[in-house]
Protein backbone atom coordinates (compact mmCIF):
# COMPACT_ATOMS: atom_id res chain seq x y z
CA UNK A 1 0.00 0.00 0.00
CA UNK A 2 1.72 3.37 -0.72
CA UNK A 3 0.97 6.89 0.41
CA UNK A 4 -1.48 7.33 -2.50
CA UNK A 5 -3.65 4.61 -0.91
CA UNK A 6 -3.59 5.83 2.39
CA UNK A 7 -4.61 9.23 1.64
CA UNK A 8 -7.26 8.09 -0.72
CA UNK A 9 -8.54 5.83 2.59
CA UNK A 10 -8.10 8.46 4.79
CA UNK A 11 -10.25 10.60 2.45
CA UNK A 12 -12.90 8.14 2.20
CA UNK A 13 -13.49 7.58 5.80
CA UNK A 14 -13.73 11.41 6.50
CA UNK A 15 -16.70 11.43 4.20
CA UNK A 16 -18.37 8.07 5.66
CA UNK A 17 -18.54 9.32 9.07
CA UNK A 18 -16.74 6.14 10.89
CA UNK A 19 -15.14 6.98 13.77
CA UNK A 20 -12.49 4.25 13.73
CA UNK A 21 -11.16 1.84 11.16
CA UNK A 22 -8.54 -0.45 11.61
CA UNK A 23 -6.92 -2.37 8.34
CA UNK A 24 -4.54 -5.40 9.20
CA UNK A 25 -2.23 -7.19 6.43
CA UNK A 26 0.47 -9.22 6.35
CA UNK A 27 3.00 -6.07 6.91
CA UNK A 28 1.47 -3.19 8.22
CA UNK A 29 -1.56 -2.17 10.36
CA UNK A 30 -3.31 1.08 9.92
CA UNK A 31 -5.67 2.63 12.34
CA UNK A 32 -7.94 6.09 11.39
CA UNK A 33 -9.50 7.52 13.99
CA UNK A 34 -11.94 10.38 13.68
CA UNK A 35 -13.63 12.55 16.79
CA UNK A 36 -16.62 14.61 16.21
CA UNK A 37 -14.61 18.10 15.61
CA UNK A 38 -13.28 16.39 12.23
CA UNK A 39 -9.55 15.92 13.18
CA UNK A 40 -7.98 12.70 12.00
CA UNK A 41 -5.47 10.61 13.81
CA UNK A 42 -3.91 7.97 11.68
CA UNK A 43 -1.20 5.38 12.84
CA UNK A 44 0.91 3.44 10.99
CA UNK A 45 2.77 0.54 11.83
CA UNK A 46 4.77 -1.67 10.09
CA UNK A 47 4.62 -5.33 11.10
CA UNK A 48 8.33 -6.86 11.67
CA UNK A 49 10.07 -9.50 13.71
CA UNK A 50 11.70 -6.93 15.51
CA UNK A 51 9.84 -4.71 17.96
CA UNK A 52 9.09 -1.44 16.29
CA UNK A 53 8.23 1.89 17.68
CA UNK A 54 4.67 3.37 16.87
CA UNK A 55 5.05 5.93 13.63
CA UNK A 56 2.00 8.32 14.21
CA UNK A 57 1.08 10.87 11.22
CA UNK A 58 0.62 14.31 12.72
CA UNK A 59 -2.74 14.96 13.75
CA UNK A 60 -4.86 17.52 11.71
CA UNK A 61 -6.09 20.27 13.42
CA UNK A 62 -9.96 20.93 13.41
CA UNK A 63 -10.77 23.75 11.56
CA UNK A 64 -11.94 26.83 13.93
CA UNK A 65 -15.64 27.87 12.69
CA UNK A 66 -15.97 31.54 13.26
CA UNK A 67 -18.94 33.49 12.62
CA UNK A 68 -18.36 34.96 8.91
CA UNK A 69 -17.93 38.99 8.96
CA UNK A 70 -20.04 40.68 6.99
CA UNK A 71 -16.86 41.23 4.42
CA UNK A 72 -16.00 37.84 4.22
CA UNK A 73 -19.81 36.82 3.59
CA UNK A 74 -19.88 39.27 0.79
CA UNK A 75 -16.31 37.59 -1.05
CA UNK A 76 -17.87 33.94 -0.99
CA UNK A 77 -20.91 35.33 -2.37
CA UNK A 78 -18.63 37.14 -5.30
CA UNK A 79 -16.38 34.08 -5.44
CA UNK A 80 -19.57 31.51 -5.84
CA UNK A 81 -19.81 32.53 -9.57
CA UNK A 82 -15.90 31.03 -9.90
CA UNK A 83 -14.85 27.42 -10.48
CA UNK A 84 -11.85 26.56 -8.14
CA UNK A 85 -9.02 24.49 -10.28
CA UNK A 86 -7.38 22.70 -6.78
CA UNK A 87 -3.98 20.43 -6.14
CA UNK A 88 -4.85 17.16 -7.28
CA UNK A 89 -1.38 16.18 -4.51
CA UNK A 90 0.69 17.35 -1.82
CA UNK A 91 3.72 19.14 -3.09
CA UNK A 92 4.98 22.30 -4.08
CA UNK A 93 3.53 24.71 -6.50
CA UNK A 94 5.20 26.71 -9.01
CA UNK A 95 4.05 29.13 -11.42
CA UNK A 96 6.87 28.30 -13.93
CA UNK A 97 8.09 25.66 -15.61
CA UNK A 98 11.83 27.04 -14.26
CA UNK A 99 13.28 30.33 -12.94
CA UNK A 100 13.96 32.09 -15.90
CA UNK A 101 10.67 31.24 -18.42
CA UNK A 102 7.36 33.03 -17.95
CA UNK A 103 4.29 31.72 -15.85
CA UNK A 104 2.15 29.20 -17.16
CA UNK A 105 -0.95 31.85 -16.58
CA UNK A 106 -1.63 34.85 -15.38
CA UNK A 107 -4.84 37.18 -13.67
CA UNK A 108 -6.75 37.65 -16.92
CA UNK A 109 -5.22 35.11 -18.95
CA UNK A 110 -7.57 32.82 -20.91
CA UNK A 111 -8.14 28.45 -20.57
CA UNK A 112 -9.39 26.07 -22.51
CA UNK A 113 -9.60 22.44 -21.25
CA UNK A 114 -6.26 20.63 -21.21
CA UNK A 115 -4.12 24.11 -20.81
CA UNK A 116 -1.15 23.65 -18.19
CA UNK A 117 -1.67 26.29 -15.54
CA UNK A 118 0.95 25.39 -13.01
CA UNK A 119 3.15 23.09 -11.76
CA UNK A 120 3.56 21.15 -8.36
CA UNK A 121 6.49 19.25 -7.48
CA UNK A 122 6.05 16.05 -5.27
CA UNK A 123 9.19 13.72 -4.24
CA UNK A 124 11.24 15.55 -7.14
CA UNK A 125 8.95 14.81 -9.96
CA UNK A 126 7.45 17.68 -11.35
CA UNK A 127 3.35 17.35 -12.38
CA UNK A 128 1.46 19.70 -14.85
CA UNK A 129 -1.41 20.52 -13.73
CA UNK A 130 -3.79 20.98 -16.66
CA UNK A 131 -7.46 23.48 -16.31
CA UNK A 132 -10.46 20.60 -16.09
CA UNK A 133 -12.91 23.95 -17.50
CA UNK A 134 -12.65 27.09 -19.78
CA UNK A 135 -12.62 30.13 -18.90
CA UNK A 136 -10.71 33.43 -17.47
CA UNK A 137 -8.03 33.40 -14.55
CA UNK A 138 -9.45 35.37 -12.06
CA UNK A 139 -7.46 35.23 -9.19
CA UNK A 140 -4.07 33.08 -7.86
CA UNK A 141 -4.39 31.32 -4.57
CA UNK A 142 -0.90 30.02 -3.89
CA UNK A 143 2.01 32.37 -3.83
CA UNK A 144 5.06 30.69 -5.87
CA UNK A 145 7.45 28.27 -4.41
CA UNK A 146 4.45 27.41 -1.31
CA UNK A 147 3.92 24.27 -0.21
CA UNK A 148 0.09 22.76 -1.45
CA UNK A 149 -2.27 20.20 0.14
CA UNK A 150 -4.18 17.55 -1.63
CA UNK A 151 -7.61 19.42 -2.75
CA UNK A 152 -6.52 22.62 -1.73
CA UNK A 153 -7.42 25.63 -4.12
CA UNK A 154 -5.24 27.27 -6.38
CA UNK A 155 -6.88 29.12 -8.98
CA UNK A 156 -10.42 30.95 -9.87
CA UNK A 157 -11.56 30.54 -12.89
CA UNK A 158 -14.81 32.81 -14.46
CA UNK A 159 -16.21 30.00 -16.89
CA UNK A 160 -18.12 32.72 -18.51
């Protein structure tokens, strides 16, 4: 099972609601255990002859839901007209495909389906990231170089 796996399990026990699961095979055990806030504990441990210590993934924190000014309200209203192109891994994003060419896109620049828009960099392999929809960048998410989460935003895109 690789890490691919285990985030794609993770993912899918967030959304079932379990509370625990436990997976046992020949050489590893995995346990995911969720509490009612959301956050996710996962342990990992690999099954040797040899006693081995208990390798723990750090726990997420639960997001903090505060009551939405009336600012903030007003942006997610504005920004519900947008489709979000997100980080389809964990890595590192980049605007260019190296220092010294231009960015892939910029604020106003226009995508069709297929069009590279960025880069992220995962265990030194560098991954286009291609627009799933049409449209106009409206706004960048990620500041260059930044690290990126799995699903986590990147760019806005007006598909008008």
């Amino acid at each position: 099972m690789d890490i691919r796996d285990i985030q794609n399990l993770i993912r899918f026990v967030a959304k079932s609601g379990a509370t625990e699961v436990k997976l046992e095979m020949d050489d590893f055990k995995i346990t995911i255990k969720t509490t009612a806030e959301g956050a996710q504990e996962v342990q990992y441990m690999p099954q040797m002859n040899m006693q081995m210590p208990q390798m723990m993934a750090p726990q997420q924190a639960a997001p903090v839901a505060a009551a939405p000014s009336a600012p903030a309200a007003a942006a997610a209203d504005e920004n519900a007209n947008y489709i979000t192109i997100k980080s389809p891994m964990i890595g590192t994003f980049y605007r260019k495909p190296s220092p010294d060419k231009p960015t892939f896109v910029e604020v106003g620049s226009t995508v069709s389906k297929g069009t590279v828009v960025c880069v992220v960099e995962a265990m030194k392999l560098f991954n286009e990231i291609e627009s799933e929809i049409s449209g106009k960048i409206v706004k960048v998410l990620v500041d260059d170089a930044s690290p990126v989460e799995f699903d986590q935003p990147l760019f806005l895109v007006d598909p008008s």
